[in-house]
PDB file of N, CA and C in Angstrom:
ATOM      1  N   UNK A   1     -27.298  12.303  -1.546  1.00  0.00           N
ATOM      2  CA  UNK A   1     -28.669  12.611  -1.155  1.00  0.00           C
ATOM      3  C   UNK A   1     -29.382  13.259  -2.351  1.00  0.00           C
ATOM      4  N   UNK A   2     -30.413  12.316  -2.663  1.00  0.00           N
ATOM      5  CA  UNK A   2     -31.660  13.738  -3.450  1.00  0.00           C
ATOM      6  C   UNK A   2     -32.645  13.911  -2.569  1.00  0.00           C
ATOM      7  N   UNK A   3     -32.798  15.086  -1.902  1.00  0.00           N
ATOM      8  CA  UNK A   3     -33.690  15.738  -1.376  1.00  0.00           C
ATOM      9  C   UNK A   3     -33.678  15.360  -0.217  1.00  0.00           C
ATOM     10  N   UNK A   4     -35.099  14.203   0.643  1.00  0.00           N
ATOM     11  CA  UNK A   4     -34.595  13.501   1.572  1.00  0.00           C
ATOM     12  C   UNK A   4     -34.192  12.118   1.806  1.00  0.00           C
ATOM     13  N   UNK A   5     -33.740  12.068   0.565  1.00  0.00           N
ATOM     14  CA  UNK A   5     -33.625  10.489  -0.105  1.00  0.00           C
ATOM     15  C   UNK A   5     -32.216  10.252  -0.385  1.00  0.00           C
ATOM     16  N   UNK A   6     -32.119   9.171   0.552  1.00  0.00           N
ATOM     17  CA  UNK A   6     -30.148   8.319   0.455  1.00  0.00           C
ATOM     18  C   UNK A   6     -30.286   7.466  -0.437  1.00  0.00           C
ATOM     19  N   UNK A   7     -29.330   8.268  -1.663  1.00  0.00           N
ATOM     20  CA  UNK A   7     -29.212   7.781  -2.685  1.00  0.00           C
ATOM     21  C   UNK A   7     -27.774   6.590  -2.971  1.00  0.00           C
ATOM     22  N   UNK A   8     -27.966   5.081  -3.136  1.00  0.00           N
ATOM     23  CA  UNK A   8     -26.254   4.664  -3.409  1.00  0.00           C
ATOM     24  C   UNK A   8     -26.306   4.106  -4.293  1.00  0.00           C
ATOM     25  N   UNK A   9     -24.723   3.939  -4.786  1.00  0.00           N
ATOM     26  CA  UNK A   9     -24.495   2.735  -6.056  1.00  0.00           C
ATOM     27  C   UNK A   9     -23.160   1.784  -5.601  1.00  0.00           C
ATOM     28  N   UNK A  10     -22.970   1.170  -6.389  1.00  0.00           N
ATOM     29  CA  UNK A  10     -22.343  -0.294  -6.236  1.00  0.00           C
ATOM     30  C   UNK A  10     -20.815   0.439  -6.567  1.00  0.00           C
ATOM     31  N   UNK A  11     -19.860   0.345  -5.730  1.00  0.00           N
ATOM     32  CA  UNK A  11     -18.468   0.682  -6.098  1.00  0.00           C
ATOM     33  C   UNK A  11     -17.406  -0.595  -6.225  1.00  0.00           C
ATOM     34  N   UNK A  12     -18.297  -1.816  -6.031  1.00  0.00           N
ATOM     35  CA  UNK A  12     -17.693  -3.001  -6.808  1.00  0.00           C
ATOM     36  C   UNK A  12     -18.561  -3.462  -7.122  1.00  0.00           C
ATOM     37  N   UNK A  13     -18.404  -4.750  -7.948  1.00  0.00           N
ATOM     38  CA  UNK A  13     -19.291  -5.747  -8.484  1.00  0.00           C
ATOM     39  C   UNK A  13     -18.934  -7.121  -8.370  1.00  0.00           C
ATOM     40  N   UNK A  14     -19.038  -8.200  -8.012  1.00  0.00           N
ATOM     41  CA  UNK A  14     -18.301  -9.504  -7.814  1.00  0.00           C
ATOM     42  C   UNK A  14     -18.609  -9.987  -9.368  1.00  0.00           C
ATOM     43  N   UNK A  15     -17.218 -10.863 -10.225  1.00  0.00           N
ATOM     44  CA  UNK A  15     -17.268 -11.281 -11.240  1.00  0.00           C
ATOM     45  C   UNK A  15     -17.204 -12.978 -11.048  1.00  0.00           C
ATOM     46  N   UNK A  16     -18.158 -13.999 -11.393  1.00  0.00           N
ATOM     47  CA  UNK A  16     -18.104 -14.976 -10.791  1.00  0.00           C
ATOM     48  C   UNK A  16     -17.037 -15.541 -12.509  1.00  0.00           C
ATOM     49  N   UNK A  17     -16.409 -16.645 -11.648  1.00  0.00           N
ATOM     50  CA  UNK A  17     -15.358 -16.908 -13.260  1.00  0.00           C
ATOM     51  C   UNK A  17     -15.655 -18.400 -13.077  1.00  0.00           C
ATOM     52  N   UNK A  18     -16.688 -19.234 -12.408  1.00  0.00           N
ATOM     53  CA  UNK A  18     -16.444 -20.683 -12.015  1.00  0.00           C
ATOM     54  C   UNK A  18     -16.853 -21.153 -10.726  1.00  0.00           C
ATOM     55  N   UNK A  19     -16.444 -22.070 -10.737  1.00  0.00           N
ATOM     56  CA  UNK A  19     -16.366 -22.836  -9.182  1.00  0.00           C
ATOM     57  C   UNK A  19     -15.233 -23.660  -8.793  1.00  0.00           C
ATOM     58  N   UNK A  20     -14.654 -24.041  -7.438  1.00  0.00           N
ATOM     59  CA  UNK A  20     -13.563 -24.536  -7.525  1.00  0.00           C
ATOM     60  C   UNK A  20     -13.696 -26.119  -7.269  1.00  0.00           C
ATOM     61  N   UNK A  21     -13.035 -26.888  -7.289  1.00  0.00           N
ATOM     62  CA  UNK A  21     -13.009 -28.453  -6.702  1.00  0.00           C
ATOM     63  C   UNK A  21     -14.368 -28.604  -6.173  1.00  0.00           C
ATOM     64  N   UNK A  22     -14.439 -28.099  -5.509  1.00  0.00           N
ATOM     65  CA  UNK A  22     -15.295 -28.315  -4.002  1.00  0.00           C
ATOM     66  C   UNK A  22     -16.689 -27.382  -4.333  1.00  0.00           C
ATOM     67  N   UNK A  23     -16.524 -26.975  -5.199  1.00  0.00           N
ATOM     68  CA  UNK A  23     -18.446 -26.515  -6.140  1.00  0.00           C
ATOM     69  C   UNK A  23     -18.601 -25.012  -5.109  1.00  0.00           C
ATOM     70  N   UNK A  24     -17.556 -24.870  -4.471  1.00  0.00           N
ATOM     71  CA  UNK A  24     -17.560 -23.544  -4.167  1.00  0.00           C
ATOM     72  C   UNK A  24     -17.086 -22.085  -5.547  1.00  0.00           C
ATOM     73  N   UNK A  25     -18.500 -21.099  -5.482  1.00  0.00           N
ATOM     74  CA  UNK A  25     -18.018 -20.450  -6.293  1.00  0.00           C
ATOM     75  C   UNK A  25     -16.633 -19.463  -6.247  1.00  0.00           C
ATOM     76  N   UNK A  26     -16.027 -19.186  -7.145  1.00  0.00           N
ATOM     77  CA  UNK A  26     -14.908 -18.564  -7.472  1.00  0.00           C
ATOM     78  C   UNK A  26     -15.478 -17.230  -8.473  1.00  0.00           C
ATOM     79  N   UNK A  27     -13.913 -15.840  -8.216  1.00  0.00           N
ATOM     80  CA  UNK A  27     -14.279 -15.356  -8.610  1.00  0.00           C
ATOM     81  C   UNK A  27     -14.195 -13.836  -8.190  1.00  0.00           C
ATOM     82  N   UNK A  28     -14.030 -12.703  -8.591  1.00  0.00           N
ATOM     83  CA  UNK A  28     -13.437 -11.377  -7.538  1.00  0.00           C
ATOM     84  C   UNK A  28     -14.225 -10.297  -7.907  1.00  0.00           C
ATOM     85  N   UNK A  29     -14.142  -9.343  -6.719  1.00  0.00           N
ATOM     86  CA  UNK A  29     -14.642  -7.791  -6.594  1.00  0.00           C
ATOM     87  C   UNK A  29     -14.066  -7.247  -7.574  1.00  0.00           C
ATOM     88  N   UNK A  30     -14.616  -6.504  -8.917  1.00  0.00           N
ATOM     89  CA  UNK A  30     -14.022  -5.307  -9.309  1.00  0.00           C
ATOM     90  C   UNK A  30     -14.684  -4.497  -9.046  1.00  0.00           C
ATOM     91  N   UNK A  31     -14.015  -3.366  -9.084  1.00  0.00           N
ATOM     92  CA  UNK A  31     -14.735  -1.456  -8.896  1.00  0.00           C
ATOM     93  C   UNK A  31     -15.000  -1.231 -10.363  1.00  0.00           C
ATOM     94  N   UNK A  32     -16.092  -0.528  -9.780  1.00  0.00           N
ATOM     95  CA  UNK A  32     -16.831   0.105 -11.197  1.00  0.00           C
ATOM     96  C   UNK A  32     -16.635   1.493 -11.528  1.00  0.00           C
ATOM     97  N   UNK A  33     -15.580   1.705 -11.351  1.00  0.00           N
ATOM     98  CA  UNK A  33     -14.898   3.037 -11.526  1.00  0.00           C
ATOM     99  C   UNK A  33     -15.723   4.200 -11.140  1.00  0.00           C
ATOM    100  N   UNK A  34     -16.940   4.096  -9.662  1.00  0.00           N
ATOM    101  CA  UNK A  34     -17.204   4.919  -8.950  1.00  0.00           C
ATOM    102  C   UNK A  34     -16.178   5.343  -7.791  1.00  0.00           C
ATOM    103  N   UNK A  35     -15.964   6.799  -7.607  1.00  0.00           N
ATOM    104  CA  UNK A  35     -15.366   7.394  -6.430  1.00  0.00           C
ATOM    105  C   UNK A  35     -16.034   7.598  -5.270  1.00  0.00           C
ATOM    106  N   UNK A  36     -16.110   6.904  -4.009  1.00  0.00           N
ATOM    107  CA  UNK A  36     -17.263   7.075  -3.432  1.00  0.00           C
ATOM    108  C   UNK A  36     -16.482   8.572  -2.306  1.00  0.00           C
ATOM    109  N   UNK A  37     -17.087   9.393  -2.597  1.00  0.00           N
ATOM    110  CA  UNK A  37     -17.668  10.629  -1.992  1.00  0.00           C
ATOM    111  C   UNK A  37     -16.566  11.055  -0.672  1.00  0.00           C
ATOM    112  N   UNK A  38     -17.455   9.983  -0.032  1.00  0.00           N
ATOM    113  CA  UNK A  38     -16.560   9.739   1.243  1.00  0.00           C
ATOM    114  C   UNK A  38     -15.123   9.625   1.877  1.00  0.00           C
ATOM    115  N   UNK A  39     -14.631   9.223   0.758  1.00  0.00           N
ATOM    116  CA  UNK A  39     -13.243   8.756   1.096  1.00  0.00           C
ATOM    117  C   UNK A  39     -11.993   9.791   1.531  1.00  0.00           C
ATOM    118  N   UNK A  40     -12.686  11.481   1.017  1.00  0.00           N
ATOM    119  CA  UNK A  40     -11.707  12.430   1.729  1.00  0.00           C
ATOM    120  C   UNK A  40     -11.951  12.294   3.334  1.00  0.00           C
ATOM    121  N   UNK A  41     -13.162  11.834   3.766  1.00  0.00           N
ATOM    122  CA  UNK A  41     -13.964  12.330   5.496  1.00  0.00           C
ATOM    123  C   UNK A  41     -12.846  10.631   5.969  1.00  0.00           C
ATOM    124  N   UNK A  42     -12.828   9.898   5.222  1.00  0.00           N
ATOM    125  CA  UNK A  42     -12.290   8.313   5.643  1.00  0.00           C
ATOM    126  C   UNK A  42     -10.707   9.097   5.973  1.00  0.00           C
ATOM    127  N   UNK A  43     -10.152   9.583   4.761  1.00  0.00           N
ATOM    128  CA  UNK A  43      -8.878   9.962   5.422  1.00  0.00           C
ATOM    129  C   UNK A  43      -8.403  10.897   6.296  1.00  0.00           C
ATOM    130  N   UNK A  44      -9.511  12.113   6.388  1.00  0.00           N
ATOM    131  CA  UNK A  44      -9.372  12.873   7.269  1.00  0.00           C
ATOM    132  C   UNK A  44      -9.242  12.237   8.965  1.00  0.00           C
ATOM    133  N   UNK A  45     -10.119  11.143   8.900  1.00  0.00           N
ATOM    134  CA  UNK A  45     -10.311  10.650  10.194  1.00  0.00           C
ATOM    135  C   UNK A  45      -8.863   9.264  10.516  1.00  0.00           C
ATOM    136  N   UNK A  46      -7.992   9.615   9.418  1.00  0.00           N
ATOM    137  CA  UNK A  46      -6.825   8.518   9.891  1.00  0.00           C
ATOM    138  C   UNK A  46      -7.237   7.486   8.510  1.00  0.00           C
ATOM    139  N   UNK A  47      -8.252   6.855   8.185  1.00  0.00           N
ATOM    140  CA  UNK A  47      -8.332   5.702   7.500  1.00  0.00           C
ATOM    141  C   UNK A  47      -7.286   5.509   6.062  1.00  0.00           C
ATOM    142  N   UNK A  48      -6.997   4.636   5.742  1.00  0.00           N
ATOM    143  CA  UNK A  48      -6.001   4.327   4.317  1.00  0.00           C
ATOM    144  C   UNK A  48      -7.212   3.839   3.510  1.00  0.00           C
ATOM    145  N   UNK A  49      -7.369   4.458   2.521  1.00  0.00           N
ATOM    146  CA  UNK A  49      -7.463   4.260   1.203  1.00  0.00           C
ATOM    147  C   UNK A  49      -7.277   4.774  -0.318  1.00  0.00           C
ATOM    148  N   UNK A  50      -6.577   3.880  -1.101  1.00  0.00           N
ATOM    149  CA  UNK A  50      -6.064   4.093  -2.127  1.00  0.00           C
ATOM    150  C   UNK A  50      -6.975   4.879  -3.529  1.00  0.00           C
ATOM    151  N   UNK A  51      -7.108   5.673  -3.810  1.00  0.00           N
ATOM    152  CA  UNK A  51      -7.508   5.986  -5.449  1.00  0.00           C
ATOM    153  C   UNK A  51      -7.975   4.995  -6.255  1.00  0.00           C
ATOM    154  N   UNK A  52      -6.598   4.183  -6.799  1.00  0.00           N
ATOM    155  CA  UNK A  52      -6.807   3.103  -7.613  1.00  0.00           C
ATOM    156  C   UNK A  52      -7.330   1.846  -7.208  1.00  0.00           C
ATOM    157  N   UNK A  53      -7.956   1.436  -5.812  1.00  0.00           N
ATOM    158  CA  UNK A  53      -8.985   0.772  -5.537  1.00  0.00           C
ATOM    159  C   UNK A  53     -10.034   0.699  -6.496  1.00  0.00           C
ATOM    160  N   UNK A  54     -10.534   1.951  -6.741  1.00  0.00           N
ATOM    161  CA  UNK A  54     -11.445   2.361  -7.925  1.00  0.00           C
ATOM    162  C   UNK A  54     -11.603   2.411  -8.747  1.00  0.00           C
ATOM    163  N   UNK A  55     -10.666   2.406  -9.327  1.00  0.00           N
ATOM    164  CA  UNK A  55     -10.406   2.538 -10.859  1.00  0.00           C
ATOM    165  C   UNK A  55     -11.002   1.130 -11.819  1.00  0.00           C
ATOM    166  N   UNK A  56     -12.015   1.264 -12.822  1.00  0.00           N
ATOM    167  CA  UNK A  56     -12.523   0.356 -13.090  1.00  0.00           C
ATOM    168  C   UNK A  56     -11.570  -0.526 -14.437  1.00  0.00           C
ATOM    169  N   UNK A  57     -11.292  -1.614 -14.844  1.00  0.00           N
ATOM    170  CA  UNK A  57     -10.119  -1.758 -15.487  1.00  0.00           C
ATOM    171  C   UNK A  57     -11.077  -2.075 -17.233  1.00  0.00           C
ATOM    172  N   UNK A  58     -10.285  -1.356 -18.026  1.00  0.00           N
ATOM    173  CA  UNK A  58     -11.055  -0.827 -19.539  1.00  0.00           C
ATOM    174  C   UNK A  58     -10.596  -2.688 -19.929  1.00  0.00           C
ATOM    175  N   UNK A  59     -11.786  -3.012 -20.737  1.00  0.00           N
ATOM    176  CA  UNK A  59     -11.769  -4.256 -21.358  1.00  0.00           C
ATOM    177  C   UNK A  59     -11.448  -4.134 -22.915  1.00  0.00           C
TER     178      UNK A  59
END
């Protein structure tokens, strides 16, 4: 939040690499090595998620 304003950003990004046979695009989610906030209230409430979900991978 800034102020009374919901502030977000992108904690993946889809990388398109192509298309396959069938002219369907191809291609995967990476994380942009944001931690989103939330994820202690996700596990508090039971939910699984990993750390390194996030982790953005150095090129």
């Amino acid at each position: 939040m800034e102020g009374d304003t919901v502030t977000m950003q992108d904690i993946f990004s889809f990388r398109q690499n192509g298309t396959d046979g069938n002219g369907k695009i191809a291609g995967k989610f990476e994380p942009t090595g944001i931690h989103p906030k939330i994820l202690d209230k996700i596990r508090d409430n039971g939910g699984y998620c990993r750390d390194d979900w996030f982790l953005a991978e150095r090129r």
